[in-house]
PDB file of N, CA and C in Angstrom:
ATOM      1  N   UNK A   1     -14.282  -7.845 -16.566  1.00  0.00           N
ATOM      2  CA  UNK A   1     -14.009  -7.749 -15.156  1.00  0.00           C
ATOM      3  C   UNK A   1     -14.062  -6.264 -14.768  1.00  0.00           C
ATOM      4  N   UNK A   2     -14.665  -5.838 -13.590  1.00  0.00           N
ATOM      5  CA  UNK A   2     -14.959  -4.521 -13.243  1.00  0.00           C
ATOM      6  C   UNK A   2     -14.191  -4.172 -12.305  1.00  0.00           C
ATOM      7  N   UNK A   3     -13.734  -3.060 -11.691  1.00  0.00           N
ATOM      8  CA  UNK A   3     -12.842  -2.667 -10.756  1.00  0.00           C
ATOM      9  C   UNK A   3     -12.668  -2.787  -9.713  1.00  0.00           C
ATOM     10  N   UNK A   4     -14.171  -2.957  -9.481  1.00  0.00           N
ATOM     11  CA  UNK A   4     -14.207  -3.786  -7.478  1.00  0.00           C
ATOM     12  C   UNK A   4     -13.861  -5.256  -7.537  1.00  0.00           C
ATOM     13  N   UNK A   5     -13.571  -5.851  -8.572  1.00  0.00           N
ATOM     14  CA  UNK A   5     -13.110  -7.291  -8.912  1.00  0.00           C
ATOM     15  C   UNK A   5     -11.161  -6.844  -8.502  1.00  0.00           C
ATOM     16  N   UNK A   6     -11.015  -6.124  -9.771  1.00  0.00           N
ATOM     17  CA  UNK A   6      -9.871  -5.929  -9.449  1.00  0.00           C
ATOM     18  C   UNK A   6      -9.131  -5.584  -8.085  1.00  0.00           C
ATOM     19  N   UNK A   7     -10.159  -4.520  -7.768  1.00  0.00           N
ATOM     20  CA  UNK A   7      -9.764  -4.153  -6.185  1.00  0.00           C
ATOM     21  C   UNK A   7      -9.789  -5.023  -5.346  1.00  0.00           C
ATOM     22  N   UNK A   8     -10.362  -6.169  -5.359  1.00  0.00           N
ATOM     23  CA  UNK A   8     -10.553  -7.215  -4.101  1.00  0.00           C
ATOM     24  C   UNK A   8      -9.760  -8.224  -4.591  1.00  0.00           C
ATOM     25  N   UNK A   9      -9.385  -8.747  -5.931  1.00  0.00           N
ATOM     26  CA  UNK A   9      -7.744  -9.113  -6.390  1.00  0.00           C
ATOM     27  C   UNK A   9      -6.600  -8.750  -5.732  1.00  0.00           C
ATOM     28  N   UNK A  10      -6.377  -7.413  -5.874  1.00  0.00           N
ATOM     29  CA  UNK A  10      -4.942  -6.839  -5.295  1.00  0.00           C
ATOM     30  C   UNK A  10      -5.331  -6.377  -3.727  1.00  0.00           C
ATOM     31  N   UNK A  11      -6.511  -6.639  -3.180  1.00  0.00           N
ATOM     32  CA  UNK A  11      -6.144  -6.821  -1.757  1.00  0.00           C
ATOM     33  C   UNK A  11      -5.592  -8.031  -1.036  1.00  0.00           C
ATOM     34  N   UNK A  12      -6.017  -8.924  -2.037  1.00  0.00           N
ATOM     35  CA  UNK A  12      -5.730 -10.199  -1.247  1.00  0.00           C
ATOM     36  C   UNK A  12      -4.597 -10.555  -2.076  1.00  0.00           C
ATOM     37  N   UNK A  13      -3.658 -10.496  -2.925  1.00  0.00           N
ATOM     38  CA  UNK A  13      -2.330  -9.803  -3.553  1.00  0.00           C
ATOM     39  C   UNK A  13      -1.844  -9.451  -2.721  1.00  0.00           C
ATOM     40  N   UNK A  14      -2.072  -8.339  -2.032  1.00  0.00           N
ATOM     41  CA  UNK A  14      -1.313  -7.963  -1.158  1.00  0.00           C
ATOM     42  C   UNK A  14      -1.305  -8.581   0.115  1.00  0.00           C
ATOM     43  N   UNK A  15      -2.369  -9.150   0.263  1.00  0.00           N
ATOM     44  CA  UNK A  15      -1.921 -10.072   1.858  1.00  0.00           C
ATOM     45  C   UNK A  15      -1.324 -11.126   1.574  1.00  0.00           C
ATOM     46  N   UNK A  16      -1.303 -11.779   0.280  1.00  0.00           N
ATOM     47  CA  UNK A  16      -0.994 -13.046   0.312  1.00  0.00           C
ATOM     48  C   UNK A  16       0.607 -13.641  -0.069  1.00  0.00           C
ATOM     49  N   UNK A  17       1.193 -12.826  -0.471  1.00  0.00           N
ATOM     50  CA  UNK A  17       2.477 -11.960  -0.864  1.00  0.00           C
ATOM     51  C   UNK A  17       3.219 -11.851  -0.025  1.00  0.00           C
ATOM     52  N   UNK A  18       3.394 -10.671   1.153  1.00  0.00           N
ATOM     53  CA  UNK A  18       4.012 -10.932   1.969  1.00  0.00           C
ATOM     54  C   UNK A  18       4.247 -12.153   2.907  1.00  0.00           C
ATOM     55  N   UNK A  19       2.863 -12.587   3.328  1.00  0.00           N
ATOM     56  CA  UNK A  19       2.827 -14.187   4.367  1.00  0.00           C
ATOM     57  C   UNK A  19       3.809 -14.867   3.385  1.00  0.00           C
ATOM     58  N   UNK A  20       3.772 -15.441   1.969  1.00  0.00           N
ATOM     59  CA  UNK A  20       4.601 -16.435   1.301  1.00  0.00           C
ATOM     60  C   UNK A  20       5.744 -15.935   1.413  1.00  0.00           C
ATOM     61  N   UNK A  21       6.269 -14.862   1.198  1.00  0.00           N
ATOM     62  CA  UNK A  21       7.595 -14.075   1.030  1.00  0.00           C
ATOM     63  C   UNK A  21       7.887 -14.210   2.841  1.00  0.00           C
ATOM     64  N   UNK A  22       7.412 -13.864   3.730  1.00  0.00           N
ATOM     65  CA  UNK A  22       7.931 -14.134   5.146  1.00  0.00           C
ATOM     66  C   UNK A  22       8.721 -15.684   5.996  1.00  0.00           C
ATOM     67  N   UNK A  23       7.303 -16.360   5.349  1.00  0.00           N
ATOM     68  CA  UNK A  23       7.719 -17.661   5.454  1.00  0.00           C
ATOM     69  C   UNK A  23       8.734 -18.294   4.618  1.00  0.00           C
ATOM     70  N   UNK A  24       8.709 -18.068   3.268  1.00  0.00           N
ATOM     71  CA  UNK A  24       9.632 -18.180   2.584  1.00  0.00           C
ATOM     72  C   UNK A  24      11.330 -18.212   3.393  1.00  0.00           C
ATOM     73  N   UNK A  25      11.712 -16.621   3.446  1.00  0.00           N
ATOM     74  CA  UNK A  25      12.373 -15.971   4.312  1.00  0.00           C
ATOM     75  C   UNK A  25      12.981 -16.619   5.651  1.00  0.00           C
ATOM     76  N   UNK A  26      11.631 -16.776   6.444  1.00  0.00           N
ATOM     77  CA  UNK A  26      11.932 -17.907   7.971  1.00  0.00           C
ATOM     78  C   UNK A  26      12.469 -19.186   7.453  1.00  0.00           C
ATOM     79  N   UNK A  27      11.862 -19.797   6.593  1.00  0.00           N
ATOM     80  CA  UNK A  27      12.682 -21.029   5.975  1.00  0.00           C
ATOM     81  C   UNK A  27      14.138 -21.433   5.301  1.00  0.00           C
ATOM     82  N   UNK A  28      14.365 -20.128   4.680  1.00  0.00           N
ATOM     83  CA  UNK A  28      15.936 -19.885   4.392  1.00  0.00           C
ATOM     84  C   UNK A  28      16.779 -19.411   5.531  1.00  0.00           C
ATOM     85  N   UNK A  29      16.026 -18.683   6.297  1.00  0.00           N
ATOM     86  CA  UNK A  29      17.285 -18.574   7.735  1.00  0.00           C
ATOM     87  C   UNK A  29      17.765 -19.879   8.478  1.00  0.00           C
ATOM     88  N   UNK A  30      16.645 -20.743   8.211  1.00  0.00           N
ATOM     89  CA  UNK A  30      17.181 -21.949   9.275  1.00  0.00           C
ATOM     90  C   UNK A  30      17.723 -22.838   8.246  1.00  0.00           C
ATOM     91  N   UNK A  31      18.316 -22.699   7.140  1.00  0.00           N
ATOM     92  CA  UNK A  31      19.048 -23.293   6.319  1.00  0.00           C
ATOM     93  C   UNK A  31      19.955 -23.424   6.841  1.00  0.00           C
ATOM     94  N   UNK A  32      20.992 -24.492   6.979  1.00  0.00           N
ATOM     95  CA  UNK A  32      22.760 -24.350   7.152  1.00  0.00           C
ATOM     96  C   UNK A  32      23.221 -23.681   6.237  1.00  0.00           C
ATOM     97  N   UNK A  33      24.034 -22.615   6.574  1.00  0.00           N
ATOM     98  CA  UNK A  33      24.813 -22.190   5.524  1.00  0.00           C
ATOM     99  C   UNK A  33      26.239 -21.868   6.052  1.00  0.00           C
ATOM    100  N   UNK A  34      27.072 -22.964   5.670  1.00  0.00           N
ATOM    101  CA  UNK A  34      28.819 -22.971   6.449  1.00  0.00           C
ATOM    102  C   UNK A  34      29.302 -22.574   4.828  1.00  0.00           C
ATOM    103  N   UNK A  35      30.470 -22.331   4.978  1.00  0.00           N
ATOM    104  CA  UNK A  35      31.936 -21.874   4.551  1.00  0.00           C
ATOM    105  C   UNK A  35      32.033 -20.590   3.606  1.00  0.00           C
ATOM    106  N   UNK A  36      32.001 -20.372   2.319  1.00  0.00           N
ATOM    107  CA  UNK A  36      32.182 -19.140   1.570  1.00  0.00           C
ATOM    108  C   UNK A  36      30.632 -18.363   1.727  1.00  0.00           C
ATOM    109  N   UNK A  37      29.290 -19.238   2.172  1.00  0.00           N
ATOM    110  CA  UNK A  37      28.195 -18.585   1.549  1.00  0.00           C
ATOM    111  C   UNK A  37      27.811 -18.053   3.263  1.00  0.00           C
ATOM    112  N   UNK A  38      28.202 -18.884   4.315  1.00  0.00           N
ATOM    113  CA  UNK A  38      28.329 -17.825   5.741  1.00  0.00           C
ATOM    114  C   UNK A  38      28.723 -18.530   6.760  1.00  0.00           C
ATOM    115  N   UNK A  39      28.839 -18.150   7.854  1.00  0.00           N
ATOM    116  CA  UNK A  39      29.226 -18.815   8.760  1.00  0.00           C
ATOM    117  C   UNK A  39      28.343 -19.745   9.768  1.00  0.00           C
ATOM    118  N   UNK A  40      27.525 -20.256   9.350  1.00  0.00           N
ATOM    119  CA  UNK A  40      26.346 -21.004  10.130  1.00  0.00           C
ATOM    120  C   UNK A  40      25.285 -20.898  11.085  1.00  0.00           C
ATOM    121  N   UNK A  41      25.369 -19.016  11.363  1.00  0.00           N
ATOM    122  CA  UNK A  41      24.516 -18.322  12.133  1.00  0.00           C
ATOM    123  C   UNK A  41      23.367 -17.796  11.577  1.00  0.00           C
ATOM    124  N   UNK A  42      22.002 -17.956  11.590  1.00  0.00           N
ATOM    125  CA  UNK A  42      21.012 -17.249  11.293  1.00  0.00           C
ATOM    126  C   UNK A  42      20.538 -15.763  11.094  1.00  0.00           C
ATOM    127  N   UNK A  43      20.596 -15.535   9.984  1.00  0.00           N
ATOM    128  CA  UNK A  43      20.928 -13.768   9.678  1.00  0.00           C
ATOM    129  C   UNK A  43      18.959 -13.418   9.704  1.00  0.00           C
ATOM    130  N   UNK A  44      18.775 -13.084  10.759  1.00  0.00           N
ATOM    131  CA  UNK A  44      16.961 -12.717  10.895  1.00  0.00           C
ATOM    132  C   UNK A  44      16.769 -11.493  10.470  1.00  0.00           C
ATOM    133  N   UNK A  45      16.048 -11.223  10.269  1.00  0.00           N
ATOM    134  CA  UNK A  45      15.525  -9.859   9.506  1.00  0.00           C
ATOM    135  C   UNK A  45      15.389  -9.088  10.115  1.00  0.00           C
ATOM    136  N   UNK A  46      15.954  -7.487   9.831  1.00  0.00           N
ATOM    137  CA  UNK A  46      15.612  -6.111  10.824  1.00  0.00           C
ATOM    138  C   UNK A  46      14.670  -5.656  10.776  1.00  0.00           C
ATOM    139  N   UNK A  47      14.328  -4.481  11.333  1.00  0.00           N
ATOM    140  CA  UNK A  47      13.033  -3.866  11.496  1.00  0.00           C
ATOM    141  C   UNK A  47      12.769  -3.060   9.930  1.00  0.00           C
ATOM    142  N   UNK A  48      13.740  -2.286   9.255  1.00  0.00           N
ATOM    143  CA  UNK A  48      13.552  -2.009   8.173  1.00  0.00           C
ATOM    144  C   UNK A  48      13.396  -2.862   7.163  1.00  0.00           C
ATOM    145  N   UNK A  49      13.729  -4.099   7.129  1.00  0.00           N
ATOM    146  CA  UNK A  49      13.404  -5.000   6.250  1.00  0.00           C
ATOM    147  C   UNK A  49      12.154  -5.763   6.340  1.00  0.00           C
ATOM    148  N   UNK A  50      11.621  -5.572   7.503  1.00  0.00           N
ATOM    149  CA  UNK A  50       9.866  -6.365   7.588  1.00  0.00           C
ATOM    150  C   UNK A  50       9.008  -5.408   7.690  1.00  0.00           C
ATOM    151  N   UNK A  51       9.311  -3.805   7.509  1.00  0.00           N
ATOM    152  CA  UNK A  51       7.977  -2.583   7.325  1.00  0.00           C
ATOM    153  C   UNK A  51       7.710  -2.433   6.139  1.00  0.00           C
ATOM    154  N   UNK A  52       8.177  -2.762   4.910  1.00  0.00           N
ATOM    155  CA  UNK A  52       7.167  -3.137   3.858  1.00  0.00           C
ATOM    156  C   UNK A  52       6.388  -4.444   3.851  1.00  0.00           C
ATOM    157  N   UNK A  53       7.294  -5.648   3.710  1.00  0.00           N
ATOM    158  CA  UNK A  53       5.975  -6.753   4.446  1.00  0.00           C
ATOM    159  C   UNK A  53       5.406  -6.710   5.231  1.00  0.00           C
ATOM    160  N   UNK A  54       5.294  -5.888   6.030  1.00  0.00           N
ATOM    161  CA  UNK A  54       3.944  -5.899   7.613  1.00  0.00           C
ATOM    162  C   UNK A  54       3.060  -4.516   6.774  1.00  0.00           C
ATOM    163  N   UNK A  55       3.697  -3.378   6.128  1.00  0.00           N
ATOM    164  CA  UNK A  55       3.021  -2.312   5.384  1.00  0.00           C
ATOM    165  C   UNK A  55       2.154  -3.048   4.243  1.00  0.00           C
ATOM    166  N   UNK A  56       2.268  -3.875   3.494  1.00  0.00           N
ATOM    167  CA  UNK A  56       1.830  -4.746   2.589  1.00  0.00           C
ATOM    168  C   UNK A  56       0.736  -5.720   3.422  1.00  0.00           C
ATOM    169  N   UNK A  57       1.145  -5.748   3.997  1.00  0.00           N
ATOM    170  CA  UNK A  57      -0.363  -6.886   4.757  1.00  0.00           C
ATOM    171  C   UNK A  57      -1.247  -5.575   4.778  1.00  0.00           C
ATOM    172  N   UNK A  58      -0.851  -5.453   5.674  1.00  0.00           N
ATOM    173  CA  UNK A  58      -2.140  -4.583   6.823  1.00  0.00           C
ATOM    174  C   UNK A  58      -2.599  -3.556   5.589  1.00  0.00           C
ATOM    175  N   UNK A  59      -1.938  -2.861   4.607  1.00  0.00           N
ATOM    176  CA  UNK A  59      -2.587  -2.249   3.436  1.00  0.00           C
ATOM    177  C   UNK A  59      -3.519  -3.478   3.062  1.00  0.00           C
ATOM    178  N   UNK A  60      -3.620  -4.550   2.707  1.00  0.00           N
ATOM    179  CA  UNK A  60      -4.307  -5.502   1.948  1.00  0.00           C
ATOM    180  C   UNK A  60      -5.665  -5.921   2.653  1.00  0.00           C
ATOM    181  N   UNK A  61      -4.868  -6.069   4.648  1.00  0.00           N
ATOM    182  CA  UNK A  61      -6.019  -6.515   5.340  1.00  0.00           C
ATOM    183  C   UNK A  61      -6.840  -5.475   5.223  1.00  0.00           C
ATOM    184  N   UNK A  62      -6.492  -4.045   5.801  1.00  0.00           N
ATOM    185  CA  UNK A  62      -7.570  -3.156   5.574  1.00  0.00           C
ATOM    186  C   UNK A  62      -8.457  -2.490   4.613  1.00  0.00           C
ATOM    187  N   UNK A  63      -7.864  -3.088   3.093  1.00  0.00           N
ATOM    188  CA  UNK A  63      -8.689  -2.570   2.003  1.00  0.00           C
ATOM    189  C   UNK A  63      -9.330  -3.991   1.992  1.00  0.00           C
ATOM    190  N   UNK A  64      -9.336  -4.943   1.973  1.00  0.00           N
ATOM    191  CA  UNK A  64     -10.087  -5.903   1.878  1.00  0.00           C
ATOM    192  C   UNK A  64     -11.909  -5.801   2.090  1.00  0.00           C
ATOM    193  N   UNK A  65     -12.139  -5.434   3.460  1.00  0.00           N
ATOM    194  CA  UNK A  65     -13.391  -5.293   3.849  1.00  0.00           C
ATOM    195  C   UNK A  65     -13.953  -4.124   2.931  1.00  0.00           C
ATOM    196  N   UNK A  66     -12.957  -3.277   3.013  1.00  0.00           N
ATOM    197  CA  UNK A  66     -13.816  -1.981   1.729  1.00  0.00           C
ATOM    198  C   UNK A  66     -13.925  -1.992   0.609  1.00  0.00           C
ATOM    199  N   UNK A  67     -13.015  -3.211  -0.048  1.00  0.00           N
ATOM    200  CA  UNK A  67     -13.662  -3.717  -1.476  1.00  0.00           C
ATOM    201  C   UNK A  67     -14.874  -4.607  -1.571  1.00  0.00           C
ATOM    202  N   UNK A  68     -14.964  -5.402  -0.644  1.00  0.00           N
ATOM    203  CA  UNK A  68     -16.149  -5.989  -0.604  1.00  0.00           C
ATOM    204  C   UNK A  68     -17.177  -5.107  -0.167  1.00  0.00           C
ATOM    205  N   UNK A  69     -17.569  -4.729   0.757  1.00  0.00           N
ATOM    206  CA  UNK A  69     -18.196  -3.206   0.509  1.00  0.00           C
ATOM    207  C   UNK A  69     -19.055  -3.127  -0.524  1.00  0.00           C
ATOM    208  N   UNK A  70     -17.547  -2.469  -1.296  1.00  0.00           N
ATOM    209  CA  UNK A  70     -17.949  -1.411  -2.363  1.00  0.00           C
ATOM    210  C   UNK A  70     -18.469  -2.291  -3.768  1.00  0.00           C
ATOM    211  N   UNK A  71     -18.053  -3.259  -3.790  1.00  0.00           N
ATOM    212  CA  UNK A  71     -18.787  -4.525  -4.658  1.00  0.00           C
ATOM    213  C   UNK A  71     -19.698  -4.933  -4.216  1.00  0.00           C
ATOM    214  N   UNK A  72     -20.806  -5.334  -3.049  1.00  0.00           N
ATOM    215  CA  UNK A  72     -21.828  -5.534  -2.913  1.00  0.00           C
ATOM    216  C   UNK A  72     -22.738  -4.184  -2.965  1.00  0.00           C
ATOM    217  N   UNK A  73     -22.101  -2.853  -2.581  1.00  0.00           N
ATOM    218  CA  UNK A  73     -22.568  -1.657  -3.124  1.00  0.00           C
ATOM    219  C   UNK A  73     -22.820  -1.679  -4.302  1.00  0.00           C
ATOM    220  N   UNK A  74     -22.046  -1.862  -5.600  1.00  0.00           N
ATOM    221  CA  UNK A  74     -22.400  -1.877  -6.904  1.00  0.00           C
ATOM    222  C   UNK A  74     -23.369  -2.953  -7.480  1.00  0.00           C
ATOM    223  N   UNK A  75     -23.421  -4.218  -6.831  1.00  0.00           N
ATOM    224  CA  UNK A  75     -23.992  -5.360  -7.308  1.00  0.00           C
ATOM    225  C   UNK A  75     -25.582  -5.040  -6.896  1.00  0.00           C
ATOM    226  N   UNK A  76     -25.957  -3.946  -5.905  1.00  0.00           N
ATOM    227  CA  UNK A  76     -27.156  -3.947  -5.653  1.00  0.00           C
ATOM    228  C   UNK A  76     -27.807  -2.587  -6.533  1.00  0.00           C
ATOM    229  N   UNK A  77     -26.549  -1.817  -6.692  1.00  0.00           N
ATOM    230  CA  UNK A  77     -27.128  -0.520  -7.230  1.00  0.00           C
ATOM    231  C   UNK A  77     -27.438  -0.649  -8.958  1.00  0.00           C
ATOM    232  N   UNK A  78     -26.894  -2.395  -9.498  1.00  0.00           N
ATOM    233  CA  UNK A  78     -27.168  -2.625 -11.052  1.00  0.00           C
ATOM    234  C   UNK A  78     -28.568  -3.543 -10.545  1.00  0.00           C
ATOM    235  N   UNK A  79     -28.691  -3.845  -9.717  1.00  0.00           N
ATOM    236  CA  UNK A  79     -29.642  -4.831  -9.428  1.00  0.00           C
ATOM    237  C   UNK A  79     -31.386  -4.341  -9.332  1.00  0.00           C
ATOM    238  N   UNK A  80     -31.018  -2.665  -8.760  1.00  0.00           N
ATOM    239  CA  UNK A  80     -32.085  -1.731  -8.625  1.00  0.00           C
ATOM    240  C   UNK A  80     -32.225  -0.858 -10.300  1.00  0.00           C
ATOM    241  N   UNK A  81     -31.540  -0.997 -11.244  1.00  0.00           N
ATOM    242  CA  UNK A  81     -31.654  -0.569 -12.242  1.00  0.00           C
ATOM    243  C   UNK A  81     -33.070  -0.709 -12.853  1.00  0.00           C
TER     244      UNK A  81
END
């Protein structure tokens, strides 16, 4: 496996990661949760707690197109060998 493989792995790693981990997240807030574990109000997430998951997408969305790119760059430049 070559590195623009890898690179277009951990882009979509990285997009795909946060969305499960968000939703995840939205799905445990609307859990009931009464007596020792909380009081039955929905604890939503702050702004510091969703700028690495929104930093984690948009890193993933935007390397995405430039790994593919750079892998059809290489696939033509072994192809002209």
């Amino acid at each position: 496996m070559n590195k623009y493989v890898i690179y277009i792995t951990a882009s979509v790693i990285c997009i795909l990661i946060p969305v499960i981990g968000l939703l995840y997240g939205l799905w445990d807030i609307h859990q009931p949760k009464t007596g020792p574990v909380g009081d039955g109000k929905p604890n939503y997430p702050t702004i510091p707690q969703l700028i690495p998951i929104v930093s984690c997408f948009i890193l993933g969305a935007v390397n995405l197109p430039f790994a593919i790119m750079r892998y059809k760059q290489n696939k033509k430049t072994k192809e002209g060998r």
